[in-house]
Protein backbone atom coordinates (compact mmCIF):
# COMPACT_ATOMS: atom_id res chain seq x y z
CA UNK A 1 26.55 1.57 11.58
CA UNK A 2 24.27 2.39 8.47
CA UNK A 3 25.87 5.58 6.08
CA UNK A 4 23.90 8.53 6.53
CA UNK A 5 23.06 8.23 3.00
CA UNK A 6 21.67 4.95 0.88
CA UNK A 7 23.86 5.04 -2.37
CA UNK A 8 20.94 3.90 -4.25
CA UNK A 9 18.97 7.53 -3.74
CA UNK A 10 21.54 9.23 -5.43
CA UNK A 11 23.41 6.86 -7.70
CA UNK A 12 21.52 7.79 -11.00
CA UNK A 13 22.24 11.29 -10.29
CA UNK A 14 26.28 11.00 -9.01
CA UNK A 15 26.69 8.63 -11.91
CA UNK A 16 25.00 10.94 -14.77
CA UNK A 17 27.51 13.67 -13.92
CA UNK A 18 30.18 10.92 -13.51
CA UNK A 19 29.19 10.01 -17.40
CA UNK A 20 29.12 13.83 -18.68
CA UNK A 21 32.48 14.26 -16.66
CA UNK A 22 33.74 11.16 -18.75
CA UNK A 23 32.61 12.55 -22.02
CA UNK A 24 34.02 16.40 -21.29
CA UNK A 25 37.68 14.64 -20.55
CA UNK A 26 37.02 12.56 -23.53
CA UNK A 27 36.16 15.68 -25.94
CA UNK A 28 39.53 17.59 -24.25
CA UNK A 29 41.75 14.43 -24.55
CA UNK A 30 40.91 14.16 -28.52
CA UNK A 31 41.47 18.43 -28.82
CA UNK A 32 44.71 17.94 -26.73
CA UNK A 33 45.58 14.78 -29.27
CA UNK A 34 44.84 17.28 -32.26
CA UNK A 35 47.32 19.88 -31.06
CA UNK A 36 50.00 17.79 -30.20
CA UNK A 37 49.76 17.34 -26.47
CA UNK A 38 51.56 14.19 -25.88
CA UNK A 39 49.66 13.29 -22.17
CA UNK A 40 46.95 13.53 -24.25
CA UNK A 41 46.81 9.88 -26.02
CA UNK A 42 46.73 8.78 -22.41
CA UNK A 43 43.96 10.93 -20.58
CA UNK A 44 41.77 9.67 -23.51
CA UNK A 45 41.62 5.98 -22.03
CA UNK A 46 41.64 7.27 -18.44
CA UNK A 47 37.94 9.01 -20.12
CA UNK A 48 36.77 6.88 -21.80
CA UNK A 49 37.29 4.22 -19.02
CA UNK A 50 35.56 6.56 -17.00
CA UNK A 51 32.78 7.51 -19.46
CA UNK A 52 31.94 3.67 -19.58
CA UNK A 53 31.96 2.95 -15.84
CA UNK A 54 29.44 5.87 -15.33
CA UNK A 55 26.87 4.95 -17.68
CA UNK A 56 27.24 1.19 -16.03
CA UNK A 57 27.15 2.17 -12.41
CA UNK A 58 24.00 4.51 -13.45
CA UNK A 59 21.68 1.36 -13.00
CA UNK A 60 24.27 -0.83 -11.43
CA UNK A 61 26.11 -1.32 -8.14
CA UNK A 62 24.92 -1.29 -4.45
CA UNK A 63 27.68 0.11 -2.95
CA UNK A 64 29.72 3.47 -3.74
CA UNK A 65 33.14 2.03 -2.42
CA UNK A 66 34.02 0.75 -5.74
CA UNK A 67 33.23 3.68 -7.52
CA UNK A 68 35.46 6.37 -5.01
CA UNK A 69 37.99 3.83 -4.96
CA UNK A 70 37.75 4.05 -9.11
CA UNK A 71 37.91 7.61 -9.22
CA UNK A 72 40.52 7.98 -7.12
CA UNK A 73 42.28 5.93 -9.38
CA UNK A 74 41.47 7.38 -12.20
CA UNK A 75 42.30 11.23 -11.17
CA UNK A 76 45.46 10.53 -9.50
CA UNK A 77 46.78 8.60 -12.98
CA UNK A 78 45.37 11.76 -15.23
CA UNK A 79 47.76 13.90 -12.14
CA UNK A 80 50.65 11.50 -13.26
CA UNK A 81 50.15 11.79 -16.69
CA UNK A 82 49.77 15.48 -17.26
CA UNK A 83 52.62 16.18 -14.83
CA UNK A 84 50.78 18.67 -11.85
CA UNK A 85 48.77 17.11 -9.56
CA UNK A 86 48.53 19.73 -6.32
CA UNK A 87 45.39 21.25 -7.06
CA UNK A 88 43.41 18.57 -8.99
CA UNK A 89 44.67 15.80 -6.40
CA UNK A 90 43.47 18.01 -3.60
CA UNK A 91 39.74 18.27 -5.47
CA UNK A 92 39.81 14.38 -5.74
CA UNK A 93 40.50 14.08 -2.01
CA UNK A 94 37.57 16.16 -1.17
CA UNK A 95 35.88 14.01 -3.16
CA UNK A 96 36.57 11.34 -1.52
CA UNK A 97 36.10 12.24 2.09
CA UNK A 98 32.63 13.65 0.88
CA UNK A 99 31.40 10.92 -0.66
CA UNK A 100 32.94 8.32 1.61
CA UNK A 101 31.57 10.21 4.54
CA UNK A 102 28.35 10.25 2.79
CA UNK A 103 27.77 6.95 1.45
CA UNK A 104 29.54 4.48 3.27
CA UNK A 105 29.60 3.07 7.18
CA UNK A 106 32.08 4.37 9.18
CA UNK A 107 34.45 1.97 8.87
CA UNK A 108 33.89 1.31 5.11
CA UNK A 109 34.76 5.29 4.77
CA UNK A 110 37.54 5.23 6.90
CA UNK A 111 39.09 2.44 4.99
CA UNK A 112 38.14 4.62 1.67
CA UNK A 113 39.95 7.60 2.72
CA UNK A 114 43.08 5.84 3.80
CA UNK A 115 42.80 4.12 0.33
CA UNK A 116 43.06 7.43 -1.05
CA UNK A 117 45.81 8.44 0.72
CA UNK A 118 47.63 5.84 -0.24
CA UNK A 119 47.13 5.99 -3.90
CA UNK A 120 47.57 10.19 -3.68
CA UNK A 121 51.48 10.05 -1.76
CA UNK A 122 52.93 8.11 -4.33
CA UNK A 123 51.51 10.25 -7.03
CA UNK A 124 52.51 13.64 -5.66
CA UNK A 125 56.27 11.86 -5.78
CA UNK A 126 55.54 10.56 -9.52
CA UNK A 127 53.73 13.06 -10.98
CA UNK A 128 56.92 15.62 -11.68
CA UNK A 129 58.07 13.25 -13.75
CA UNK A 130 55.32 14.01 -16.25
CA UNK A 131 54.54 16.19 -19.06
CA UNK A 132 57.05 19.78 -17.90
CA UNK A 133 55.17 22.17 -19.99
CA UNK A 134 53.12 22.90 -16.85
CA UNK A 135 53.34 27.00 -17.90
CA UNK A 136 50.98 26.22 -20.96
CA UNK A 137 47.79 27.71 -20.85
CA UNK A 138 46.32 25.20 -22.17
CA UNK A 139 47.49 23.40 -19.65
CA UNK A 140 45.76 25.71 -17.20
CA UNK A 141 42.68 25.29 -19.20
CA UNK A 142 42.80 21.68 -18.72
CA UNK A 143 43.21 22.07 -14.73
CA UNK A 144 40.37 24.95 -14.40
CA UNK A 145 38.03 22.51 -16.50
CA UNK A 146 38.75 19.20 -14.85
CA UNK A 147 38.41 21.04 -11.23
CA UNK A 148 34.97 22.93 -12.16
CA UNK A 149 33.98 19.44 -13.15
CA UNK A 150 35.57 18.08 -9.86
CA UNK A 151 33.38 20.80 -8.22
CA UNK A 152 30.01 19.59 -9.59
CA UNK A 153 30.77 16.25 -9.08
CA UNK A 154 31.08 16.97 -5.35
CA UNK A 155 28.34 19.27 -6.02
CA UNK A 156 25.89 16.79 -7.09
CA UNK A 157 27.00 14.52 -4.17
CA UNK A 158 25.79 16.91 -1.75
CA UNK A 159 22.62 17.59 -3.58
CA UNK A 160 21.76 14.04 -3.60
CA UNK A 161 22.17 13.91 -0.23
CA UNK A 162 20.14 16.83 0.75
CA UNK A 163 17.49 15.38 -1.17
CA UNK A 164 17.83 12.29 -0.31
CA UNK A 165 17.86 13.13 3.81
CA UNK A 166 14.79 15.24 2.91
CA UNK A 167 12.89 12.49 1.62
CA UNK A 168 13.90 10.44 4.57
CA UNK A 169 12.66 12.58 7.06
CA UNK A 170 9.23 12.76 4.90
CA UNK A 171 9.29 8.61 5.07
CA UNK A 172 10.02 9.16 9.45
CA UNK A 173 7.03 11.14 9.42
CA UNK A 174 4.92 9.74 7.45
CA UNK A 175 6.04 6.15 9.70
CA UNK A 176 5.36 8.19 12.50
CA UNK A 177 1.87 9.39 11.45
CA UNK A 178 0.48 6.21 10.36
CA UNK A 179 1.53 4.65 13.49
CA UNK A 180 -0.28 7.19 15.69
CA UNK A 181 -3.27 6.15 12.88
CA UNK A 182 -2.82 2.38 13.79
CA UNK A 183 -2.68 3.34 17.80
CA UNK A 184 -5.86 5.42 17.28
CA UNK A 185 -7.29 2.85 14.99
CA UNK A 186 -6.63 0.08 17.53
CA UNK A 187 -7.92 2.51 20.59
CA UNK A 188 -10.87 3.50 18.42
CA UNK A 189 -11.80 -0.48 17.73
CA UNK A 190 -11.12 -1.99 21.02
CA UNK A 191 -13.42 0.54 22.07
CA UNK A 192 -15.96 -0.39 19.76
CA UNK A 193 -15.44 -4.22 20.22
CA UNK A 194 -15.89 -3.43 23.59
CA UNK A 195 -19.40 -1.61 23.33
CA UNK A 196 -20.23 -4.46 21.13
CA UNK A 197 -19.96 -6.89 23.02
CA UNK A 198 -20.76 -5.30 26.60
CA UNK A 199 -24.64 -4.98 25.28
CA UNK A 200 -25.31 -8.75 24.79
CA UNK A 201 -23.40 -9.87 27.16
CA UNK A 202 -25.29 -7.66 29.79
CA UNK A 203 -28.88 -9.29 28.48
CA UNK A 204 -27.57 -12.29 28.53
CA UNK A 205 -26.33 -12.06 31.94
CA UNK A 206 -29.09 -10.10 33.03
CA UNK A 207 -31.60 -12.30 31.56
CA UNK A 208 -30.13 -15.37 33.10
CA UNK A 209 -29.94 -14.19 36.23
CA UNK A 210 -33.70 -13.19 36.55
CA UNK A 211 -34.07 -16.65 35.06
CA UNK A 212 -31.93 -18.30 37.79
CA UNK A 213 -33.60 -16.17 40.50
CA UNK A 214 -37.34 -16.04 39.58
CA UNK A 215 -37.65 -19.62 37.70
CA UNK A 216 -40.19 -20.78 39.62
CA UNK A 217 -42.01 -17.38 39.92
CA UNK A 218 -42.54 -16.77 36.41
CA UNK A 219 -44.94 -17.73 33.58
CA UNK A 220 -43.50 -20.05 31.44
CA UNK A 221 -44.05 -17.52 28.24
CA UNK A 222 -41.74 -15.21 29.96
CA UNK A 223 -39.13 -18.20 30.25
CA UNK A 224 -39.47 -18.60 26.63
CA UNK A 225 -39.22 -15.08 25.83
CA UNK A 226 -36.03 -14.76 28.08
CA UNK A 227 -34.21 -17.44 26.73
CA UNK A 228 -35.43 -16.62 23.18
CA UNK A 229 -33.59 -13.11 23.71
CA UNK A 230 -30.63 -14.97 25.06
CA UNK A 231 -30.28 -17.14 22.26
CA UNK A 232 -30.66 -14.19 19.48
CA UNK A 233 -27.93 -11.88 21.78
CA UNK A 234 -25.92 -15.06 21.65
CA UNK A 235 -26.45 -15.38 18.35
CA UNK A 236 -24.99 -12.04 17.55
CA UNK A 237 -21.76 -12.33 19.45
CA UNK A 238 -20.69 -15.43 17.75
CA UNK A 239 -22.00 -13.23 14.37
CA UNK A 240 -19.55 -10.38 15.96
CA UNK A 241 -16.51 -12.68 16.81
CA UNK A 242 -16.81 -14.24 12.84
CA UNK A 243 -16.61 -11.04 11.64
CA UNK A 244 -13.81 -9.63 13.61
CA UNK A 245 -11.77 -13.08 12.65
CA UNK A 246 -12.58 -13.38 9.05
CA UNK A 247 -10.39 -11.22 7.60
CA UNK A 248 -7.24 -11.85 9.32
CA UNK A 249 -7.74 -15.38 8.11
CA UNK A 250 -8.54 -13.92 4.26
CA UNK A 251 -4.97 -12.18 4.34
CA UNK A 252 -3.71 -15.30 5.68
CA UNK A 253 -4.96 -16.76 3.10
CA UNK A 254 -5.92 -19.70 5.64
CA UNK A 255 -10.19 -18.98 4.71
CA UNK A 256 -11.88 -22.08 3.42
CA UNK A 257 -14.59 -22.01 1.40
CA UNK A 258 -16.77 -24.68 0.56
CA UNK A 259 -18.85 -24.27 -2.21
CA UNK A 260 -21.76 -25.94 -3.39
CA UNK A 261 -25.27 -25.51 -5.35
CA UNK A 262 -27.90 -24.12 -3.58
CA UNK A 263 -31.11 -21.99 -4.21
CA UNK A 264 -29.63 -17.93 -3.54
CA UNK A 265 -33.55 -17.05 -2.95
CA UNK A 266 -33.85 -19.38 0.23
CA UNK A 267 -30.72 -17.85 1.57
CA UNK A 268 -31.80 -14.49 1.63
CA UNK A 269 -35.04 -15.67 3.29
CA UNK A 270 -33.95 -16.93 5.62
CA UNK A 271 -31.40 -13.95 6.38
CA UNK A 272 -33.38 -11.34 5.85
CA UNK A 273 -35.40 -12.58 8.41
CA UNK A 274 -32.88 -13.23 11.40
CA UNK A 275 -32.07 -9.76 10.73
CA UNK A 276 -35.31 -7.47 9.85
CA UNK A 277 -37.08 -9.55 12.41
CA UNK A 278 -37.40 -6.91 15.55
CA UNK A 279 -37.71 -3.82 12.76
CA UNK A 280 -40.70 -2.31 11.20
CA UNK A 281 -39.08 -1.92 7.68
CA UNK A 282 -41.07 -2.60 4.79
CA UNK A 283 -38.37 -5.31 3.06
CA UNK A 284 -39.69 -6.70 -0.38
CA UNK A 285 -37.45 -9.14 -2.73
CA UNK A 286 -37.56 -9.50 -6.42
CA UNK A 287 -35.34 -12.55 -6.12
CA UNK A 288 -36.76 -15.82 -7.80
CA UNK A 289 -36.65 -18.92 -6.71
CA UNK A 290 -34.65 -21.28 -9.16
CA UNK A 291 -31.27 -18.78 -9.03
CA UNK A 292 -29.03 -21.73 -8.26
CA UNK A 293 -25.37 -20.44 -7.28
CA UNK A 294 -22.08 -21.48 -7.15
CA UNK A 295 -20.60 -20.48 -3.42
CA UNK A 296 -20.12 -21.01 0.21
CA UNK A 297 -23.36 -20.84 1.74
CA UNK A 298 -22.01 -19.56 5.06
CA UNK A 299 -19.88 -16.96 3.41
CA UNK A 300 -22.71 -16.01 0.99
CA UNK A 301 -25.06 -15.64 4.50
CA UNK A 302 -22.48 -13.55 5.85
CA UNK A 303 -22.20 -11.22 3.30
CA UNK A 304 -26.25 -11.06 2.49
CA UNK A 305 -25.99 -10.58 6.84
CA UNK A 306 -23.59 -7.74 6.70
CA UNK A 307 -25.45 -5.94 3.93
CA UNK A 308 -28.98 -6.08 5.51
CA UNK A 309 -27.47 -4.81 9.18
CA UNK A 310 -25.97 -1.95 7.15
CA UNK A 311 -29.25 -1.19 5.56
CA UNK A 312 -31.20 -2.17 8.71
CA UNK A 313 -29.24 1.05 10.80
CA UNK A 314 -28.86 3.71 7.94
CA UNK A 315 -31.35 2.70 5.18
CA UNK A 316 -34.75 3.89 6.10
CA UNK A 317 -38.14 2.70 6.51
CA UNK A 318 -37.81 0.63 2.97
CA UNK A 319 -35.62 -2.04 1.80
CA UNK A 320 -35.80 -3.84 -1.38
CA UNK A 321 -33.65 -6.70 -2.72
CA UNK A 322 -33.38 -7.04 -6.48
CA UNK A 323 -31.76 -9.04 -8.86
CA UNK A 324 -29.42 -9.31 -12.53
CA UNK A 325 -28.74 -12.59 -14.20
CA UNK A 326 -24.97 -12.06 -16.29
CA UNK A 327 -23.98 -14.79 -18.10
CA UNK A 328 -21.84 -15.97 -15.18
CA UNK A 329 -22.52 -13.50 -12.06
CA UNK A 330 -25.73 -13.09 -10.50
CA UNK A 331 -26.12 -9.51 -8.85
CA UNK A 332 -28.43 -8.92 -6.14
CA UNK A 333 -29.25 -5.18 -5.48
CA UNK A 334 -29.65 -4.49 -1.39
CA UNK A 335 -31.23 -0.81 -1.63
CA UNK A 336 -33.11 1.54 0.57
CA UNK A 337 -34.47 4.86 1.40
CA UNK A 338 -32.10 6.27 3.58
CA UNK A 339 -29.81 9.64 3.16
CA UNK A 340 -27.38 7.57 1.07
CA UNK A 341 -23.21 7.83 1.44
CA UNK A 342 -21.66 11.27 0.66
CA UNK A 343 -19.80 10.91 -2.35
CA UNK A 344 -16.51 11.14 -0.75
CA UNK A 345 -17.40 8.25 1.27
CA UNK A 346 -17.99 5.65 -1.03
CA UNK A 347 -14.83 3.64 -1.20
CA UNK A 348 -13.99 4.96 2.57
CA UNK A 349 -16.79 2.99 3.56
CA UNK A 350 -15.10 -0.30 2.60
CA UNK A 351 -11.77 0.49 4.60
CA UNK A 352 -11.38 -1.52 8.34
CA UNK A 353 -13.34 -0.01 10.81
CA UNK A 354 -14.57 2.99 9.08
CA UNK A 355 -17.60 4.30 9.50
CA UNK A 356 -19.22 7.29 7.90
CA UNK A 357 -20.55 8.64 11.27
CA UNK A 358 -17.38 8.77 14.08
CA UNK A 359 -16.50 9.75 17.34
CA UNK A 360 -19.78 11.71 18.63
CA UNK A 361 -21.15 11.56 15.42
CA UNK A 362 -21.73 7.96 15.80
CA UNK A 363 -25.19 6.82 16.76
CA UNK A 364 -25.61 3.12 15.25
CA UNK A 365 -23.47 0.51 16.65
CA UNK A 366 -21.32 -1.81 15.20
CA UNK A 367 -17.35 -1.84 14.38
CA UNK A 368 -17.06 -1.02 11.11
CA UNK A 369 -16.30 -4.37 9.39
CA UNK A 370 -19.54 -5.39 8.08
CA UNK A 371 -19.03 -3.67 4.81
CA UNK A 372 -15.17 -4.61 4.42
CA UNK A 373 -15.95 -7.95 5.28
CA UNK A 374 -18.63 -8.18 2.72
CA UNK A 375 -16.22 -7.43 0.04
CA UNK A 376 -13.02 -9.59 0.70
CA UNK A 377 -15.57 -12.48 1.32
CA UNK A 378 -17.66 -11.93 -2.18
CA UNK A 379 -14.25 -11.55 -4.30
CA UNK A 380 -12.92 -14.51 -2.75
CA UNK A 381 -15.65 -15.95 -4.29
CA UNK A 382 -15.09 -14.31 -7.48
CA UNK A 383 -18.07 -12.09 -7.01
CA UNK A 384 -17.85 -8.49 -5.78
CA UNK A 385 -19.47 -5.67 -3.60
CA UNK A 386 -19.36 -2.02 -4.57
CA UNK A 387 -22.09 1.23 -3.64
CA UNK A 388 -23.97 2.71 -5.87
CA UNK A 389 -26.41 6.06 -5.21
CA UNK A 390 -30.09 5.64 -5.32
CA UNK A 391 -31.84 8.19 -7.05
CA UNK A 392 -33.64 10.85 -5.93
CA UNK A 393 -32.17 9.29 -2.58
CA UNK A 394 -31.10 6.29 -0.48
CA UNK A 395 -28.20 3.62 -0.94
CA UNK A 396 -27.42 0.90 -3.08
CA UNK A 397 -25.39 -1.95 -2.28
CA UNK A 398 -24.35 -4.46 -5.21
CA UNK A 399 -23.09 -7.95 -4.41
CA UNK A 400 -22.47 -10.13 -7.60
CA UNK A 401 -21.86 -14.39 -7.30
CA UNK A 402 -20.98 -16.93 -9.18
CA UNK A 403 -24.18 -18.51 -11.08
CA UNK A 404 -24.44 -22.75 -11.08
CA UNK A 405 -24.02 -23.91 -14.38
CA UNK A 406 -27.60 -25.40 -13.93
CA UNK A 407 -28.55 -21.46 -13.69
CA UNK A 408 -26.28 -20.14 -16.26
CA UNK A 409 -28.34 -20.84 -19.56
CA UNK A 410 -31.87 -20.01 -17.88
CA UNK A 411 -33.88 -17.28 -19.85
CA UNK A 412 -34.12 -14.43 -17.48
CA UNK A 413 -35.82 -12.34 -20.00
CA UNK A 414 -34.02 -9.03 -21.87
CA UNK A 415 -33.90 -6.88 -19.05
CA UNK A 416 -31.66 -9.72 -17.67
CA UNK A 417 -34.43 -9.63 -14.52
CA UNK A 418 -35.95 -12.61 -13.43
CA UNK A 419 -39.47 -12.32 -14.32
CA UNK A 420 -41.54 -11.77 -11.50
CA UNK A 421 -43.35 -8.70 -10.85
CA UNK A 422 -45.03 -9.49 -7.34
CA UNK A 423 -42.61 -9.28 -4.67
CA UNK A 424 -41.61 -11.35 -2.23
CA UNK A 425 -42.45 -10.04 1.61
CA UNK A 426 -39.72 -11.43 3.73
């Protein structure tokens, strides 16, 4: 059985007041010394013992059993020493039972307390045998200060744990309501994976069964057409399943990449063209040929992928692709004429299977990963992919790779801008 309270939550605290305590008895002991009060010269190393062992246990120590057991020890011998130990014994058995009940397991406190009885009997016989001035009033001084102190102590054991239970029930519900937001999360994308996927699977099963049924009925154009359509709704379920697996494997860490030299210009081609293909943007690049980079050509087509479906549902009638030269990154500039990301939005939009428009708002597919996946792919490259607004309006999307060294020295001009001022229709 766990204590209701972790020790570490309040042992700063408990031991700051366990130091100040220390330092009080010290300051009395040396006052007590001055004036002749023989128990005195002996309370002083009980304090100063206990000073010490406060400031230690302050950023020390995992459980609180030694420290009871310790100050039990150390209260009952100050009850010996000065000769009366009825009331400040009983204050360092409430102690006890507080804290043990408190901080320790059941059993651990039951073995505590038990502890302290058996120091406290034997005292309670010893004690008369002390100091008999027990009429002094300084005497009485010495038990209304070390009980007040007593008092706080115990005081600042139950504030610690009020605070402490307090901040636990915070952590429950906060466990609580991100779990409900993982459930939801994992409703919202099975739901989504499902839509996904239901769409090409129904052309392709549609397609192939007007294919199986009507072969020899139709022209052989249609044929082609059909199985054309199959192949591209194939196509994008096999794009769909790489995305939903490719970032498990990232925090896995079990991604390889395989990178070599190639020519970024002929990539984005060829991309840009699997996926403006069926859409009447007007898509122009400013990207040379010659940019030789430094990556996984898959990964890189992935990302480039990702980026263009995002523009190709919220960006528009116009996309253009543009490019930087660094002296190590290239950065290619996907941006359009859309309505642009609310500013809010912009680092939401990179977050697992968010989507800026939810629920009923939602009226482009997809499962929120393109963007996300973009990312953790281009820094695991040692690139990047961040948003930037498009003025007067429209989006920006800025994905930055690794140049080949064949690349790095070329003169792109001081604008850093490939010079070409025709662009490229793709």
């Amino acid at each position: 059985m766990q204590a209701p309270v972790a020790y570490a939550e309040v042992r700063q605290r408990v031991n700051t007041v366990r130091t100040l305590f220390g330092i009080v008895l010290l300051g009395m002991a040396a006052t007590g010394i001055i004036q002749g009060m023989t128990p005195a010269r002996y309370v002083i190393f009980a304090a100063a013992y206990l000073t010490a062992d406060g400031l230690w246990r302050r950023t020390n120590g995992t459980s609180a059993l030694p420290m009871l057991l310790t100050d039990t020890v150390v209260f009952s011998a100050i009850a010996v020493i000065k000769g009366n130990p009825s009331l400040s014994l009983a204050v360092t058995f409430m102690y006890l039972l507080t804290g043990a009940l408190l901080l320790l397991p059941l059993f651990n406190a039951a073995g505590a307390v038990a502890a302290g009885l058996v120091i406290g009997i034997p005292v309670v016989a010893i004690a008369p045998l002390g100091d008999p001035v027990i009429s002094s009033t300084r005497y009485v001084i010495f038990d209304v200060v070390t009980v007040a102190l007593m008092s706080l102590l115990i005081g600042s054991l139950l504030y610690g744990a009020v605070q402490a239970l307090h901040a636990s029930s915070l952590r429950h519900q906060n466990a609580l309501a991100a779990e409900r937001r993982a459930v939801e999360l994992k409703d919202e994308f099975v739901s989504m994976v499902s839509h996904e996927f239901r769409t090409p699977l129904t052309s392709i099963a549609g397609f192939s069964e007007t294919l199986r049924a009507n072969w020899s009925e139709l022209e052989p154009e249609e044929i082609s057409e059909f199985l054309v359509i199959m192949r591209q709704e194939a196509h994008h379920l096999s794009n769909l399943v790489e995305d939903i697996l490719v970032i498990p494997r990232i925090e896995a860490g079990r991604l390889r990449l395989r990178p070599h030299e190639f020519d970024l210009a002929s990539e984005i081609a060829a991309t840009s063209r699997l996926v403006f293909a069926d859409t009447s943007k007007e898509v122009n690049s400013y990207i040379p040929s010659g940019v030789i980079v430094n990556a996984d050509r898959g990964r890189v087509g992935q990302i480039l992928r990702n980026l263009f479906d995002n523009a190709r549902k919220y960006g528009g009638d116009s996309v253009k692709l543009d490019g930087d030269a660094g002296t190590e990154l290239y950065t290619i500039t996907v941006a359009d004429n859309g309505p642009g990301i609310p500013e809010g939005d912009w680092e939401r939009i990179f977050e697992h299977f968010e989507q800026v428009g939810k629920g009923d708002a939602r009226q482009t597919e997809g499962v929120g990963l393109g963007l996300p996946i973009a990312r953790r792919l281009a820094r695991a490259m040692g690139g990047d992919v961040w948003y930037e607004p498009r003025f007067p309006t429209g989006a920006s999307f800025r994905f930055s790779i690794k140049l080949a060294r064949t690349t790095s020295d070329r003169d792109y001009g001081e604008a850093g801008v490939a010079e070409q001022t025709e662009p490229t229709e793709v």
